[in-house]
PDB file of N, CA and C in Angstrom:
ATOM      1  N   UNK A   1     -32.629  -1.219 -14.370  1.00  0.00           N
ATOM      2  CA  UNK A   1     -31.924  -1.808 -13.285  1.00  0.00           C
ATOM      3  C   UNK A   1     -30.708  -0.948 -12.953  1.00  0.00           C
ATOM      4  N   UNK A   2     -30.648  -0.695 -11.673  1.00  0.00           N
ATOM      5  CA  UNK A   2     -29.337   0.223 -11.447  1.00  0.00           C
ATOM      6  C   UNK A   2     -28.088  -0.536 -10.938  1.00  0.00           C
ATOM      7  N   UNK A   3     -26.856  -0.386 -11.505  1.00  0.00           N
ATOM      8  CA  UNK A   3     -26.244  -1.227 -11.023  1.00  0.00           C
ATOM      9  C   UNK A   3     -25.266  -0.372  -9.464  1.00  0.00           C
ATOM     10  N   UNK A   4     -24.861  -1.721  -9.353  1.00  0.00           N
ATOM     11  CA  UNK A   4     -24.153  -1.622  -7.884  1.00  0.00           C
ATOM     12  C   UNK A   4     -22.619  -1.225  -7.774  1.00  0.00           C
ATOM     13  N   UNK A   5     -22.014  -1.177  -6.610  1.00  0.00           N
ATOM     14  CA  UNK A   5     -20.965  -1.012  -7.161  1.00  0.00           C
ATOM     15  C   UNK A   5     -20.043  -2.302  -6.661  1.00  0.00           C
ATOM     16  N   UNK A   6     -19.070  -2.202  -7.714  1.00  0.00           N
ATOM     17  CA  UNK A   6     -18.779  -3.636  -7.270  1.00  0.00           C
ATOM     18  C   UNK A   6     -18.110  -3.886  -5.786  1.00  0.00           C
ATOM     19  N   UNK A   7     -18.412  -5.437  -5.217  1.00  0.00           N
ATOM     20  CA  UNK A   7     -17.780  -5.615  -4.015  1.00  0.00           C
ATOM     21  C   UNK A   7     -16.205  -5.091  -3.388  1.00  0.00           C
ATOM     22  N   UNK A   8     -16.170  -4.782  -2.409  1.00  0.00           N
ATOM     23  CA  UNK A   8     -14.796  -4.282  -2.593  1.00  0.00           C
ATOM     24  C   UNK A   8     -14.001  -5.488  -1.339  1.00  0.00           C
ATOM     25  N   UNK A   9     -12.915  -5.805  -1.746  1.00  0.00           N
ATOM     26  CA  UNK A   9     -12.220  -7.079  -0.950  1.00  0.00           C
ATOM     27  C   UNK A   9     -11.811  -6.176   0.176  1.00  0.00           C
ATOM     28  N   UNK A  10     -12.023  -6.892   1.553  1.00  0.00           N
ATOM     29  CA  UNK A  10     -11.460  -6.603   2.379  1.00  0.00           C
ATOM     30  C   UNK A  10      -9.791  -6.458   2.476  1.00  0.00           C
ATOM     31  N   UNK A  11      -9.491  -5.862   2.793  1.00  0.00           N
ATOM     32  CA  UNK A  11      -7.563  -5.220   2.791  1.00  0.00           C
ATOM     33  C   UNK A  11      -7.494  -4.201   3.914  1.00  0.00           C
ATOM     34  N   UNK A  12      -6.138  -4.280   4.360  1.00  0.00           N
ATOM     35  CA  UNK A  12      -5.399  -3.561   5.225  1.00  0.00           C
ATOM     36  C   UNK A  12      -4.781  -2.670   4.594  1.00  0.00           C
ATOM     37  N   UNK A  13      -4.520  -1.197   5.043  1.00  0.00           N
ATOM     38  CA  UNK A  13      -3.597  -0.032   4.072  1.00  0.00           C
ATOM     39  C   UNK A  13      -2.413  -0.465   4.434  1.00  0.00           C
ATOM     40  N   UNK A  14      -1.444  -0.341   3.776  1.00  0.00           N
ATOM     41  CA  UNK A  14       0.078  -0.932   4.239  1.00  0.00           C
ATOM     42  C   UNK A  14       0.471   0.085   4.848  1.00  0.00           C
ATOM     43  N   UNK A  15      -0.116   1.181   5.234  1.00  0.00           N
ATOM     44  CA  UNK A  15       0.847   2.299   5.771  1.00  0.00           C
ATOM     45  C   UNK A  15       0.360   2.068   7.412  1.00  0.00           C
ATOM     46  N   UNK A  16      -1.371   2.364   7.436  1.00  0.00           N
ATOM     47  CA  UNK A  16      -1.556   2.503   8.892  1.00  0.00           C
ATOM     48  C   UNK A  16      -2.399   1.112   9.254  1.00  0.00           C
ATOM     49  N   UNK A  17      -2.659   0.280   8.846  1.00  0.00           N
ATOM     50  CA  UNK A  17      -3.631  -0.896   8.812  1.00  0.00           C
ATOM     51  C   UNK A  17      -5.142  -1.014   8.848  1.00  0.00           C
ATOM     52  N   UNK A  18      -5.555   0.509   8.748  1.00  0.00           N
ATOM     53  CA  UNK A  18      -6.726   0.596   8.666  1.00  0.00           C
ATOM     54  C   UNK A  18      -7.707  -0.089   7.382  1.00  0.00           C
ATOM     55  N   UNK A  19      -9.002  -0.018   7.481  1.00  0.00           N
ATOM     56  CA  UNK A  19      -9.727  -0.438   6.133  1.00  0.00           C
ATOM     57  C   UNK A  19      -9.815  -0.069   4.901  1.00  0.00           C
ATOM     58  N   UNK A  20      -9.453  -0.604   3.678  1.00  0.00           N
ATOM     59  CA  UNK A  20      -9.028  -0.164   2.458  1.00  0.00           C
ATOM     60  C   UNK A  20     -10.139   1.081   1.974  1.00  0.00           C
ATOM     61  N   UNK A  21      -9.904   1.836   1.422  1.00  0.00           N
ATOM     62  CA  UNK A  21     -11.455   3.078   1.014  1.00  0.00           C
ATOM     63  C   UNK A  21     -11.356   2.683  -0.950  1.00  0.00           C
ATOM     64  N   UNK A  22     -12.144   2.092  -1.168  1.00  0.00           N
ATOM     65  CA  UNK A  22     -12.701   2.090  -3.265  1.00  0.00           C
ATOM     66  C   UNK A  22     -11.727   3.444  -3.412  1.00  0.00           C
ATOM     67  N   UNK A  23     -11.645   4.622  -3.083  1.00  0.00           N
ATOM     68  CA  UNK A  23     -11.325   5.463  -3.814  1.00  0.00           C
ATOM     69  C   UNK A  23      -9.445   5.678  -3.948  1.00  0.00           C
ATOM     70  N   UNK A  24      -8.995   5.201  -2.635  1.00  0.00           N
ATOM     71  CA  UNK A  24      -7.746   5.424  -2.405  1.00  0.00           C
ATOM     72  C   UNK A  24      -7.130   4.084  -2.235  1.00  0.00           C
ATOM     73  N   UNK A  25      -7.742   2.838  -2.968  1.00  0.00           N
ATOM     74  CA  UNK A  25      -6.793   1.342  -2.756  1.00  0.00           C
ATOM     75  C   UNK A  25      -5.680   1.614  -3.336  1.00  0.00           C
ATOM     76  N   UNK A  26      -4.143   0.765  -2.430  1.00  0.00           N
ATOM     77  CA  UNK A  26      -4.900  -0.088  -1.509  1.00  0.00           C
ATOM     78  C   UNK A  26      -4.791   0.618  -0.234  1.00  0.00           C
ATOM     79  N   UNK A  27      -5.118   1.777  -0.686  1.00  0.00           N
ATOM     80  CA  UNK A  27      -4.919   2.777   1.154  1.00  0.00           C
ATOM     81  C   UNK A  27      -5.914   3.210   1.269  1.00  0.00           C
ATOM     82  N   UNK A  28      -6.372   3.624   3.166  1.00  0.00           N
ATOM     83  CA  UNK A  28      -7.290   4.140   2.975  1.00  0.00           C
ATOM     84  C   UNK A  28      -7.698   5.403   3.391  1.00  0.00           C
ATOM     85  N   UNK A  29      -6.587   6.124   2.738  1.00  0.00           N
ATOM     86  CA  UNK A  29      -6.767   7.830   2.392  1.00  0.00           C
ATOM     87  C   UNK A  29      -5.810   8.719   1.587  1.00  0.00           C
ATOM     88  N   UNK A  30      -6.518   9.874   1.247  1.00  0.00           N
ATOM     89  CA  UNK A  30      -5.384  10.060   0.564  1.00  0.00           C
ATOM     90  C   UNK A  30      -3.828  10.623   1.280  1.00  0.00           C
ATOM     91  N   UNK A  31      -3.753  10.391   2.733  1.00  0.00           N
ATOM     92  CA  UNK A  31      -2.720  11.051   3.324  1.00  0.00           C
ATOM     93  C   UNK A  31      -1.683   9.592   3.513  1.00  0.00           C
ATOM     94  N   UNK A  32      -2.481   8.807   2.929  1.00  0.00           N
ATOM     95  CA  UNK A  32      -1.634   7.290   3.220  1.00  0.00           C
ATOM     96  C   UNK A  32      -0.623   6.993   2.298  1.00  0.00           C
ATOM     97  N   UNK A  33      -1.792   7.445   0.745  1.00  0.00           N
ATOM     98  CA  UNK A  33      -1.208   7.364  -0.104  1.00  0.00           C
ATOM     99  C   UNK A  33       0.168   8.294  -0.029  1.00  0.00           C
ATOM    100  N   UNK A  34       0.042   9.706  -0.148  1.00  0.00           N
ATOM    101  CA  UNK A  34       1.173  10.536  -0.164  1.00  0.00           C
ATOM    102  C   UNK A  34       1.978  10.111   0.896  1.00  0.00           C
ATOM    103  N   UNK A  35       2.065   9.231   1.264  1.00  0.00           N
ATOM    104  CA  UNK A  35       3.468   8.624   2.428  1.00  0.00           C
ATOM    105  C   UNK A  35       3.829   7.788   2.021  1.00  0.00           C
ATOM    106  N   UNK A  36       2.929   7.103   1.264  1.00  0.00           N
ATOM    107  CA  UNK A  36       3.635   5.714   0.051  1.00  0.00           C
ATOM    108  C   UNK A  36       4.150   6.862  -0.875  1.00  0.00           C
ATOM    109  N   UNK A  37       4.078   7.701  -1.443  1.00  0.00           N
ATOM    110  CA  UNK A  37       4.386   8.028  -2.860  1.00  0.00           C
ATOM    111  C   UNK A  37       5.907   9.046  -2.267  1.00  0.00           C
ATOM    112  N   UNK A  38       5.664   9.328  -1.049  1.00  0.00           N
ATOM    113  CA  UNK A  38       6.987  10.317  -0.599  1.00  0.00           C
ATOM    114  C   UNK A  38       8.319   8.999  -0.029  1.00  0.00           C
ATOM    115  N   UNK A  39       7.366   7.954   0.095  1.00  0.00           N
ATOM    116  CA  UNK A  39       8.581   7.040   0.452  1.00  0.00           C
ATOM    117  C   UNK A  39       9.333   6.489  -0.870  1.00  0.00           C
ATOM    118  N   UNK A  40       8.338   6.272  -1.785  1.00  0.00           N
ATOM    119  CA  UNK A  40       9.084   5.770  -3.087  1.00  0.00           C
ATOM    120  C   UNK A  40       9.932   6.719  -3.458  1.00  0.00           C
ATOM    121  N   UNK A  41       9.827   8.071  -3.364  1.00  0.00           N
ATOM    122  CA  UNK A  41      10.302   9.266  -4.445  1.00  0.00           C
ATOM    123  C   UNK A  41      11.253   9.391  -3.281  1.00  0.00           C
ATOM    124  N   UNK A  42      11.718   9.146  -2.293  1.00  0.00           N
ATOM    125  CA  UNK A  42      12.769   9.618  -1.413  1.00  0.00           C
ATOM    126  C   UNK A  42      14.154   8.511  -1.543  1.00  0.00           C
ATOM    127  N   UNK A  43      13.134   7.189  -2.210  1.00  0.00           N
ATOM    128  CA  UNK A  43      13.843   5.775  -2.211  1.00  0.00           C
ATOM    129  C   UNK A  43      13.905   5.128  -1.143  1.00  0.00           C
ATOM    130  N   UNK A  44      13.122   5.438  -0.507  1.00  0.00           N
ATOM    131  CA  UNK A  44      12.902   4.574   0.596  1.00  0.00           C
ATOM    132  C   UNK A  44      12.466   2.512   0.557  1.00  0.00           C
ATOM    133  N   UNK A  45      11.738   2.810  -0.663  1.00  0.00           N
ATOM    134  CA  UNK A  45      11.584   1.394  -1.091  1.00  0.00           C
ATOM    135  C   UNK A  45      12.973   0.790  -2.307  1.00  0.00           C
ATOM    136  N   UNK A  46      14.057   1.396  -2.288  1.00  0.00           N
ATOM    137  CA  UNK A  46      14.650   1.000  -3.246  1.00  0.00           C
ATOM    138  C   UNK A  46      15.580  -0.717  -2.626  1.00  0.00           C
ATOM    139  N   UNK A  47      15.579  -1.211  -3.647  1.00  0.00           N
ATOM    140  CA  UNK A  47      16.382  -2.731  -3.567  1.00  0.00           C
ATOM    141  C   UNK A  47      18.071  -2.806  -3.414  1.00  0.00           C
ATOM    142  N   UNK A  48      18.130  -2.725  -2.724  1.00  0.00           N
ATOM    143  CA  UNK A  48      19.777  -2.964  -2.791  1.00  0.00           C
ATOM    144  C   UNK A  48      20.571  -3.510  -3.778  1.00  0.00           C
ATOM    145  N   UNK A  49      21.345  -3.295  -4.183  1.00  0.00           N
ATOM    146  CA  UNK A  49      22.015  -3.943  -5.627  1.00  0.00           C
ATOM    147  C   UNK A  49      23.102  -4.942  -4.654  1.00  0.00           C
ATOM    148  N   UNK A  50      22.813  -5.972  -5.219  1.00  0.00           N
ATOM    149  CA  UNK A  50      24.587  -7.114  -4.630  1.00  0.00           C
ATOM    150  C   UNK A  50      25.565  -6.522  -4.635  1.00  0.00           C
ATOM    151  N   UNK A  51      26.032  -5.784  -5.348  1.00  0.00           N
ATOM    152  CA  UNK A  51      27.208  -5.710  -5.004  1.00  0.00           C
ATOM    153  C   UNK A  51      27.939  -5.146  -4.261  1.00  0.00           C
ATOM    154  N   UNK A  52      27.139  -4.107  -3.775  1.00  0.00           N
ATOM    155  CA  UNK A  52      27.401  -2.982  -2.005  1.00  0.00           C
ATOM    156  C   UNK A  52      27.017  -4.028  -1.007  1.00  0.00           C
ATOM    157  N   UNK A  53      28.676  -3.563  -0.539  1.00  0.00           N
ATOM    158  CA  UNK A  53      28.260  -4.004   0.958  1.00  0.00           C
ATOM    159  C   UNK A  53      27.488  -3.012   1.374  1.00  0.00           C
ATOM    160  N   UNK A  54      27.299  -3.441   3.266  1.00  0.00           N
ATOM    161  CA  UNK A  54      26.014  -2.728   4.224  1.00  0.00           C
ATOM    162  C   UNK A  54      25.923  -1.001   4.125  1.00  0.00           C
ATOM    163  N   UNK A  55      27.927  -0.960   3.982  1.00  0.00           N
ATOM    164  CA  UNK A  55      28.368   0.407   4.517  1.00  0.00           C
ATOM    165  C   UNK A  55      28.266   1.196   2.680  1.00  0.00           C
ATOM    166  N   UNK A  56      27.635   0.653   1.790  1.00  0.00           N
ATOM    167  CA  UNK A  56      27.721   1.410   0.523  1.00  0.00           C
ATOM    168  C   UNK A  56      28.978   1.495  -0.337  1.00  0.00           C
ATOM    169  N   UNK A  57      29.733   0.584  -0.056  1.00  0.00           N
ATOM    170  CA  UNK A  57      31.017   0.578  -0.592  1.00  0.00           C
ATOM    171  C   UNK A  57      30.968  -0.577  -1.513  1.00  0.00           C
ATOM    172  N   UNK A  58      31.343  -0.843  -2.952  1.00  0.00           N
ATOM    173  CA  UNK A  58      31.570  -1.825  -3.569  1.00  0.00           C
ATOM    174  C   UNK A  58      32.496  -2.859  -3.173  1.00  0.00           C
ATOM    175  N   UNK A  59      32.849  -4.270  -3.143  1.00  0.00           N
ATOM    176  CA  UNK A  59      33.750  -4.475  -2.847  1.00  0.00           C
ATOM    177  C   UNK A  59      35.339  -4.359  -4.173  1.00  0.00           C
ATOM    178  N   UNK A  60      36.761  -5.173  -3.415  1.00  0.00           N
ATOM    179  CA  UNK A  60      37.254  -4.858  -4.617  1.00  0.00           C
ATOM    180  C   UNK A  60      36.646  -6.143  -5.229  1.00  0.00           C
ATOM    181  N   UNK A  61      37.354  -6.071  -6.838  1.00  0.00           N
ATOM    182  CA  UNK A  61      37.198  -7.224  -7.590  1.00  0.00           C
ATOM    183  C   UNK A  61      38.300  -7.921  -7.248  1.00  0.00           C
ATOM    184  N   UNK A  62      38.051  -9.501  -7.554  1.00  0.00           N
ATOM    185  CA  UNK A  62      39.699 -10.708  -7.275  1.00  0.00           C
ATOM    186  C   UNK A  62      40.587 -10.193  -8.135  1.00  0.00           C
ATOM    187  N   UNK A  63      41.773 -10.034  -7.753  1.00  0.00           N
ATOM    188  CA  UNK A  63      42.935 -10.375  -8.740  1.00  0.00           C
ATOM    189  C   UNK A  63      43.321 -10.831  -9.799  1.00  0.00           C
ATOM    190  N   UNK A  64      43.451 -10.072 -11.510  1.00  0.00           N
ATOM    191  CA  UNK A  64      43.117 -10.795 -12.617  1.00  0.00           C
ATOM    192  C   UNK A  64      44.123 -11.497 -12.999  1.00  0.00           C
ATOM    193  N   UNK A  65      44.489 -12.852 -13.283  1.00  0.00           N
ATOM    194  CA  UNK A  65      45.856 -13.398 -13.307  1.00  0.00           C
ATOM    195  C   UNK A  65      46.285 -12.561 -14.375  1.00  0.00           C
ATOM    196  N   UNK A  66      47.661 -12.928 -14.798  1.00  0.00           N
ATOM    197  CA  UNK A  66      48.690 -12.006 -15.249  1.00  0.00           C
ATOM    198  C   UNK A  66      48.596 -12.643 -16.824  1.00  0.00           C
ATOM    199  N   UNK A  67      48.705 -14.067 -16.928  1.00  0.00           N
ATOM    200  CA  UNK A  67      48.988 -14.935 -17.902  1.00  0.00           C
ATOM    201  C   UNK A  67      47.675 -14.938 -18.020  1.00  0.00           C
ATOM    202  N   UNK A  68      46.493 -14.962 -17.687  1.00  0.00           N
ATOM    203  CA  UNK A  68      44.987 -14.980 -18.127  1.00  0.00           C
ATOM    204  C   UNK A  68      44.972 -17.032 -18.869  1.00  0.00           C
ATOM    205  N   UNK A  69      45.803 -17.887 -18.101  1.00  0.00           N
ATOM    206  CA  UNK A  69      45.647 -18.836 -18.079  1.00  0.00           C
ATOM    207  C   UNK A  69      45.372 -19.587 -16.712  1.00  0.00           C
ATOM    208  N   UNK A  70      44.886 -19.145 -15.484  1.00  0.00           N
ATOM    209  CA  UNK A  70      44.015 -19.560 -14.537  1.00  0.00           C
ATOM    210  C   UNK A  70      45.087 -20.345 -13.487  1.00  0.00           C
ATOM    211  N   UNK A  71      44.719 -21.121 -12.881  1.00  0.00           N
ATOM    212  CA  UNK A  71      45.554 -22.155 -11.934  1.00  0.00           C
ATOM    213  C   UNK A  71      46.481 -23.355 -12.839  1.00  0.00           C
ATOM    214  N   UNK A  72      47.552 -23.337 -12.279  1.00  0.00           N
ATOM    215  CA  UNK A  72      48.049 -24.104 -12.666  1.00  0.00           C
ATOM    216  C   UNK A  72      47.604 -25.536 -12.757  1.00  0.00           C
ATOM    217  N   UNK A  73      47.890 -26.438 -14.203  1.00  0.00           N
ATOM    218  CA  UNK A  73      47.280 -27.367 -13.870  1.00  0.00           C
ATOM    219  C   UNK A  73      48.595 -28.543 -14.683  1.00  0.00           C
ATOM    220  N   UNK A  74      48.592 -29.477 -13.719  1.00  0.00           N
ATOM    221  CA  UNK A  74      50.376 -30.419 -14.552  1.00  0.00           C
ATOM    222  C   UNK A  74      49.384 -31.522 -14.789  1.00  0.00           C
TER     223      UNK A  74
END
């Protein structure tokens, strides 16, 4: 009995939306891929960290009280 190959799920390439290819999922070529792999390695997919603002600047930190005993409390 020869076997088959297995079904392959229908998918969209995330780069151009074309039909996924078995050899290059989930893209479907290898020129798709190397535009995913030049976007990662450029950082193009990187996550922003909280604590930069838009313009890449950290903000400052609050003011550390002096007495390091907080708000006054009577």
């Amino acid at each position: 009995m020869a076997q088959s190959e297995p079904p392959t799920p229908a998918g969209k390439c995330p780069i151009c939306g074309r039909a996924t290819d078995q050899q290059y999922r989930p893209f479907c070529s290898r020129r798709c891929a190397d535009v995913d792999l030049s976007r990662w390695l450029r950082g193009a997919y990187a996550i922003p960290d909280e604590a930069e603002d838009e313009d890449g600047e950290r903000p400052e930190p609050p003011p550390a009280e002096k007495d390091g005993s907080g708000p006054d409390r009577h």
